[in-house]
C-alpha atoms as a PDB file:
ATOM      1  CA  UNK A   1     -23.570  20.395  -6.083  1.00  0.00           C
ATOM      2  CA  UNK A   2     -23.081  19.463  -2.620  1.00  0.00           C
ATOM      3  CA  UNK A   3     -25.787  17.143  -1.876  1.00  0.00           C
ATOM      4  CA  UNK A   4     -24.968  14.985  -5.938  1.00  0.00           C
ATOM      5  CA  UNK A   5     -21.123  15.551  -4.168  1.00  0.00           C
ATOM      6  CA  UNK A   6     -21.887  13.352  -1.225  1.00  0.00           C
ATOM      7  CA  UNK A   7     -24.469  10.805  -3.198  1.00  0.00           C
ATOM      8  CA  UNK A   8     -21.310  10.272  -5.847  1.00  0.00           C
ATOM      9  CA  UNK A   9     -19.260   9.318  -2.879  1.00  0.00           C
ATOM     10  CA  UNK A  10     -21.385   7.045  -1.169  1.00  0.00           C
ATOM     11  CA  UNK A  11     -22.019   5.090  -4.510  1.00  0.00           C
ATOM     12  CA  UNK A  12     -18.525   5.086  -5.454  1.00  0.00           C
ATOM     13  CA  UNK A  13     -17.942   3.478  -2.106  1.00  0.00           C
ATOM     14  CA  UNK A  14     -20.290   1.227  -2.384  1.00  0.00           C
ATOM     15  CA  UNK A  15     -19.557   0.404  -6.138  1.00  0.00           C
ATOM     16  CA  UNK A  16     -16.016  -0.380  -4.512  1.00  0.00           C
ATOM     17  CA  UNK A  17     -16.665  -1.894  -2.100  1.00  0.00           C
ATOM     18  CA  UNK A  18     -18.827  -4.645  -4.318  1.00  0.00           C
ATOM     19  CA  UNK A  19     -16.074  -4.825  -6.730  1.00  0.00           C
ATOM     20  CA  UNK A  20     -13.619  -5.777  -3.878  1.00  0.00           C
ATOM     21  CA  UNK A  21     -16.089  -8.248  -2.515  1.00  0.00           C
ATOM     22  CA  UNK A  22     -17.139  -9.953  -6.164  1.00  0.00           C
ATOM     23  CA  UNK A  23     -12.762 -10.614  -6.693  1.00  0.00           C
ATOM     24  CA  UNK A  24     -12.677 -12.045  -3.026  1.00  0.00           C
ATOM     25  CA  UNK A  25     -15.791 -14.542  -3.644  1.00  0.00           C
ATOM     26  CA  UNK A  26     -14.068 -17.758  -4.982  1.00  0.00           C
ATOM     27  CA  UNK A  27     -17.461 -18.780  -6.645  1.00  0.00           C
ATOM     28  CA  UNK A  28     -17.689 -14.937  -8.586  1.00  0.00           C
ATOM     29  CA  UNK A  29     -14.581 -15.909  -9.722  1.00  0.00           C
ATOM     30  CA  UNK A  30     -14.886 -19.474 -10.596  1.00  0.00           C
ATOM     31  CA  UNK A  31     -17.843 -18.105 -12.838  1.00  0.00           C
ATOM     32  CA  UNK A  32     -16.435 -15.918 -14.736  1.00  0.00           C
ATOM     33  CA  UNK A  33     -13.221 -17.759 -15.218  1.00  0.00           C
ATOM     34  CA  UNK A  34     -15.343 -20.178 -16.856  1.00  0.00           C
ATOM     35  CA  UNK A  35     -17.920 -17.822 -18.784  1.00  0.00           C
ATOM     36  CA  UNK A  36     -15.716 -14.812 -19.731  1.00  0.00           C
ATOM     37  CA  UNK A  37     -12.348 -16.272 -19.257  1.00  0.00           C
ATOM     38  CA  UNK A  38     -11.495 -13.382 -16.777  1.00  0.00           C
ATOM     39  CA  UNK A  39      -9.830 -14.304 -13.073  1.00  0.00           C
ATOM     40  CA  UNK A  40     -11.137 -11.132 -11.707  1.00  0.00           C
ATOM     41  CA  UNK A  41     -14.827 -10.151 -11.975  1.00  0.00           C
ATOM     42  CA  UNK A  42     -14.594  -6.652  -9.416  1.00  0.00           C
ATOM     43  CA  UNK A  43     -11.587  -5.282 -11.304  1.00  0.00           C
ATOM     44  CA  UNK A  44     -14.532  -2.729 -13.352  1.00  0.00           C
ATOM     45  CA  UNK A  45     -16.853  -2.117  -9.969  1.00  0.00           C
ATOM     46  CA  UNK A  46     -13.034  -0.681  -8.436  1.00  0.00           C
ATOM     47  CA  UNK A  47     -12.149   1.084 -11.700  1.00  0.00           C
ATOM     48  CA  UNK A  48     -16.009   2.632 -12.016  1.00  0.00           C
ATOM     49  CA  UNK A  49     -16.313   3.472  -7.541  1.00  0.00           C
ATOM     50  CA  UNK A  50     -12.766   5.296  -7.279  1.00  0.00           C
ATOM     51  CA  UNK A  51     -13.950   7.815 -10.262  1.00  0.00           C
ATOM     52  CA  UNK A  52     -17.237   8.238  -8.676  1.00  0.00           C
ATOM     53  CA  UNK A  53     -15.482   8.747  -5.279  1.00  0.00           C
ATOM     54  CA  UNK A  54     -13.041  11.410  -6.694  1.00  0.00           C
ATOM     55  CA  UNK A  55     -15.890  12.879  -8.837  1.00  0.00           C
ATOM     56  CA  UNK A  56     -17.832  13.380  -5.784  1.00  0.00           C
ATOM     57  CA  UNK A  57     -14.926  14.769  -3.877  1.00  0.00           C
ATOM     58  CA  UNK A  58     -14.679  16.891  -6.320  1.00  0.00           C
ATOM     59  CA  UNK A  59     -18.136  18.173  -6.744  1.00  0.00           C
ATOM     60  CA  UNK A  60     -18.160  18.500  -2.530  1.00  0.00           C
ATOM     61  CA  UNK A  61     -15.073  20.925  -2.893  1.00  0.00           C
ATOM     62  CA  UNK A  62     -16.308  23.164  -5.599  1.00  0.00           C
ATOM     63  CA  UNK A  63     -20.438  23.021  -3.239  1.00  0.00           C
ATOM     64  CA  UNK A  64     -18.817  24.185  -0.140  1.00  0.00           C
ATOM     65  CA  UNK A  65     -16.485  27.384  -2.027  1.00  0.00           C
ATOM     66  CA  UNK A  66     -19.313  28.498  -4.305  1.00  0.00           C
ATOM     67  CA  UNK A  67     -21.013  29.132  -0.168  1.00  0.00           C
END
C-alpha cells in the first residue's frame, strides 16, 4: 500500500501541476474558449491531482501503521 501510496502522489502532483500549467498557457486557453466555451482548461487536471495526492497520502499513512 505503500509503494501505490507514493505512485498516487507523484501523479497527483504531476496531474496538478499540468492542470496549473494548461490555465496559465494563454493559447490552452484561447482554445478552449473557442471550442468548449470554457476560460479555464486545468480547472479538472487540479480537481483530479489534489484527490490523487490526498488518496495517496492516505494510502502512505495506513502502509507505514499496518508495519
Amino acid at each position: 500500500m505503500f509503494i501505490l501510496g507514493i505512485i498516487l502522489i507523484i501523479a497527483g502532483i504531476g496531474c496538478a501541476g499540468y492542470g496549473f500549467m494548461q490555465n496559465n498557457s494563454l493559447e490552452a486557453q484561447f482554445t478552449s474558449i473557442m471550442s468548449s466555451g470554457t476560460a479555464n482548461p486545468g480547472t479538472m487536471f487540479i480537481v483530479i491531482g489534489v484527490i490523487l495526492l490526498v488518496v495517496g497520502i492516505i494510502l502512505c499513512v495506513v502502509g507505514r501503521k499496518k508495519n
